[in-house]
Protein backbone atom coordinates (compact mmCIF):
# COMPACT_ATOMS: atom_id res chain seq x y z
CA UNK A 1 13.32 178.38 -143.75
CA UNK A 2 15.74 176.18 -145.67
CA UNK A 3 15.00 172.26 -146.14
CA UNK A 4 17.01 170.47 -143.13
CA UNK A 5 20.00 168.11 -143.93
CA UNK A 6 17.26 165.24 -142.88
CA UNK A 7 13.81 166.55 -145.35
CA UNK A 8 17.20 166.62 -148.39
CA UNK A 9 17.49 163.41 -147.31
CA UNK A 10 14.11 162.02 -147.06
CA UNK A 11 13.32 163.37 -150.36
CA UNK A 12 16.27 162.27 -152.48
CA UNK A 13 15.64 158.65 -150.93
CA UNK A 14 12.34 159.13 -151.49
CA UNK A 15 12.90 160.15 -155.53
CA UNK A 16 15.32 157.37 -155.42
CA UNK A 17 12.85 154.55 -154.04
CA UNK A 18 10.33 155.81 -156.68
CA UNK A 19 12.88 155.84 -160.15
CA UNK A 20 13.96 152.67 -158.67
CA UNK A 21 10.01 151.01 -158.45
CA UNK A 22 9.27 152.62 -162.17
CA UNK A 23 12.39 150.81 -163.40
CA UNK A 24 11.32 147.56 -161.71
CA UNK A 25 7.66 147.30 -161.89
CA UNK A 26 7.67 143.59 -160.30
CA UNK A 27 9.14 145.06 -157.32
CA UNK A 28 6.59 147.92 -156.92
CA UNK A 29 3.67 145.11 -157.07
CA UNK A 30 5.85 143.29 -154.48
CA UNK A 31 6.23 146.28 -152.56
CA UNK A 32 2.23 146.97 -152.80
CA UNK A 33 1.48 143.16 -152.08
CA UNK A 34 3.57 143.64 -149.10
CA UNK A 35 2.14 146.40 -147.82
CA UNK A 36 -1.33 145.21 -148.00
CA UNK A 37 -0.80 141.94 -146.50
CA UNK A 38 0.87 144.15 -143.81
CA UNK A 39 -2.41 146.10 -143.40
CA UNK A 40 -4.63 142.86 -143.49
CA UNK A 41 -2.21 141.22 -140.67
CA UNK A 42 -3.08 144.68 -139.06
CA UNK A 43 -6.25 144.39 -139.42
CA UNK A 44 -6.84 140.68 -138.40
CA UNK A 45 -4.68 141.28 -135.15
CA UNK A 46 -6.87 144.11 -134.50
CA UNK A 47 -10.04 142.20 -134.65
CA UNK A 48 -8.80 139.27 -132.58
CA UNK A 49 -8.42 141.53 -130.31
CA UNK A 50 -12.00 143.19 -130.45
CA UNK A 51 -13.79 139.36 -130.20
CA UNK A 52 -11.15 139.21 -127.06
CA UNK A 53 -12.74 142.66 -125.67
CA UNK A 54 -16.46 141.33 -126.75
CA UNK A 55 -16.05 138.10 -125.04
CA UNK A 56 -14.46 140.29 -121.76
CA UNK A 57 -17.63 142.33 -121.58
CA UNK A 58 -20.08 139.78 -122.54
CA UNK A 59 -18.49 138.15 -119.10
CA UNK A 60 -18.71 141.41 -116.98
CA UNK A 61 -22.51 141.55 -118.16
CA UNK A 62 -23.65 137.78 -117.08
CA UNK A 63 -21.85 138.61 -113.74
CA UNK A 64 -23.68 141.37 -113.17
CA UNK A 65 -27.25 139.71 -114.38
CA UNK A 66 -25.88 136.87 -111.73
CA UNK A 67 -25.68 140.13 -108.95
CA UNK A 68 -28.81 142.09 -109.95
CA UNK A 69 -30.91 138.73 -109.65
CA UNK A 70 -29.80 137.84 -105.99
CA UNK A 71 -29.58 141.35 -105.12
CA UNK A 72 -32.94 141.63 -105.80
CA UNK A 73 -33.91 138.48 -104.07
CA UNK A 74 -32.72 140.89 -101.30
CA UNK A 75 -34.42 143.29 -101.45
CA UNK A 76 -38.01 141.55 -101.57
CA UNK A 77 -36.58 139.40 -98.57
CA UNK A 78 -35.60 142.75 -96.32
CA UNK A 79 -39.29 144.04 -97.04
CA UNK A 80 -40.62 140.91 -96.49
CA UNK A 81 -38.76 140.53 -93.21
CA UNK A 82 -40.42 144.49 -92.36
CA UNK A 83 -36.47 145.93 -92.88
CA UNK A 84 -37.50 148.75 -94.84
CA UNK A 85 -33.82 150.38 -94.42
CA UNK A 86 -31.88 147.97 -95.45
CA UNK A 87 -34.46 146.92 -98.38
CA UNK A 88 -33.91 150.60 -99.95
CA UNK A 89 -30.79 150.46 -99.62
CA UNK A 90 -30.19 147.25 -101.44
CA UNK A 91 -32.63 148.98 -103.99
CA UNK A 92 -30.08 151.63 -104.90
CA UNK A 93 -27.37 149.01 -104.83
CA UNK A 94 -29.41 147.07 -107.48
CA UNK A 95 -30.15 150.32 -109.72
CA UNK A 96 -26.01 151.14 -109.26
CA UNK A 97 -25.36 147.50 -110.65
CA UNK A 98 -28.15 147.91 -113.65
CA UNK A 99 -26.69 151.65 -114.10
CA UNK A 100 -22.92 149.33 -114.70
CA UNK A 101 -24.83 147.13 -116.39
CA UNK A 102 -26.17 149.72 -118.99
CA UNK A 103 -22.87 151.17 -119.46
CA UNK A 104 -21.20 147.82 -120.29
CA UNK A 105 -24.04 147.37 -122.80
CA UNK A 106 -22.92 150.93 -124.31
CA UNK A 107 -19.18 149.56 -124.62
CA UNK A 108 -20.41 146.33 -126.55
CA UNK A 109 -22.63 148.33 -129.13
CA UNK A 110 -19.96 150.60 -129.44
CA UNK A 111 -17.51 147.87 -130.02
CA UNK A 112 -20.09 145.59 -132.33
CA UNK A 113 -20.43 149.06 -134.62
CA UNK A 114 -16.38 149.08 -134.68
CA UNK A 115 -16.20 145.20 -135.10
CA UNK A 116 -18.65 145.71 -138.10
CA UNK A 117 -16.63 148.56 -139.69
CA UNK A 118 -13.35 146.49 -139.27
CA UNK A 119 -15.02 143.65 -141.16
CA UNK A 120 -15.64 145.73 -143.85
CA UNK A 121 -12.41 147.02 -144.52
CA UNK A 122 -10.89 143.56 -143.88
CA UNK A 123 -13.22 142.79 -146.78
CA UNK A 124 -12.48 145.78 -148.72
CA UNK A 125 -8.96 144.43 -148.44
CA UNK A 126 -9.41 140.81 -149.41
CA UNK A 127 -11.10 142.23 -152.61
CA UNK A 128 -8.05 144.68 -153.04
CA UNK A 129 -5.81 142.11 -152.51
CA UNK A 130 -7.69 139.29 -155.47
CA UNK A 131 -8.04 142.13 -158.05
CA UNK A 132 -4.02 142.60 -157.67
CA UNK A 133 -4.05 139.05 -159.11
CA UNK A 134 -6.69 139.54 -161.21
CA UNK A 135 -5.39 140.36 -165.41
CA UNK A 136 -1.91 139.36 -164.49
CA UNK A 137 -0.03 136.69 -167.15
CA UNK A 138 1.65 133.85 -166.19
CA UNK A 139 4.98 134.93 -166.67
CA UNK A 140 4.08 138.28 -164.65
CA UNK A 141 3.15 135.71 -161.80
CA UNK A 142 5.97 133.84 -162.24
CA UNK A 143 8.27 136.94 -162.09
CA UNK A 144 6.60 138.28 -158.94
CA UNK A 145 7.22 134.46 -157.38
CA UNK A 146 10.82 134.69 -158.52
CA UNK A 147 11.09 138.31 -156.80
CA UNK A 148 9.33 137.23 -153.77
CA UNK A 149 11.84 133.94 -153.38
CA UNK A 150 14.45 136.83 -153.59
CA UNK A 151 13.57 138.93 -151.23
CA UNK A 152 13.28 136.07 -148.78
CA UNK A 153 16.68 134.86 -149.38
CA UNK A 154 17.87 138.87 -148.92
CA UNK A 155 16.21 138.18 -145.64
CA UNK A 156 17.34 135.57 -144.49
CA UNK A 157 20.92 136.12 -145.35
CA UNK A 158 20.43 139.80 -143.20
CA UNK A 159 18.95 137.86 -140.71
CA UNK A 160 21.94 135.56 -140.30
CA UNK A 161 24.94 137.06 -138.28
């Protein structure tokens, strides 16, 4: 099957973007730069929104410590009181609530082995991100600043109707 009109044109832009970041090799460590701090605001978003999630279910699992205790207050005052019924019955409700209760626990160590990986690539990234700065000279910084500045103006100017 021949190449579509659209892969032609993906690739020639493609072999056009890459000439054009050989020719300009401040613009290709922009470009990089760019894309990792993309990946670290990723990243950071991501794990906000984990300690959100953690903080959620820590929540759920206090309220239902709160339940299982006066549940179970209950249930030794319905066999106290001779109401054998009702006391196994608030039983099972008490082993349904520490059954939710389990599961929650699940979803946290799930989501604390998650958190953990996260963290590492965050830090994985940070280290990418310092040994892109690392063996650089001074006027390569200063070129990259320059390129930077222009890109931002390029923005802003797009930006502005």
């Amino acid at each position: 099957m021949a190449p579509s009109w659209l892969d032609q044109l993906e690739r020639n832009l493609e072999e056009r973007l890459n000439a054009f970041l050989q020719a300009n090799p401040d613009q290709d460590r922009l470009l990089r730069e760019q894309h990792l701090q993309d990946r670290q605001r990723d990243l950071n978003r991501r794990r906000d929104q984990m300690q959100s999630q953690a903080k959620d279910l820590r929540r759920q699992l206090l309220s239902l410590a709160e339940q299982v205790q006066a549940w179970s207050e209950r249930v030794q005052k319905a066999h106290a009181a001779g109401a054998e019924e009702l006391g196994a019955r608030a039983e099972r409700h008490v082993q349904s609530l520490m059954d939710q209760g389990r599961d929650l626990w699940g979803e946290l160590e799930t989501l604390g082995r998650e958190f953990q990986s996260l963290d590492q690539q965050i830090s994985d990234l940070k280290q990418q991100t310092a040994d892109s700065w690392k063996g650089r000279s001074l006027d390569e910084d200063w070129a990259l600043f320059e390129a930077k500045q222009e890109l931002e103006e390029l923005r802003r100017r797009q930006s502005q109707p």
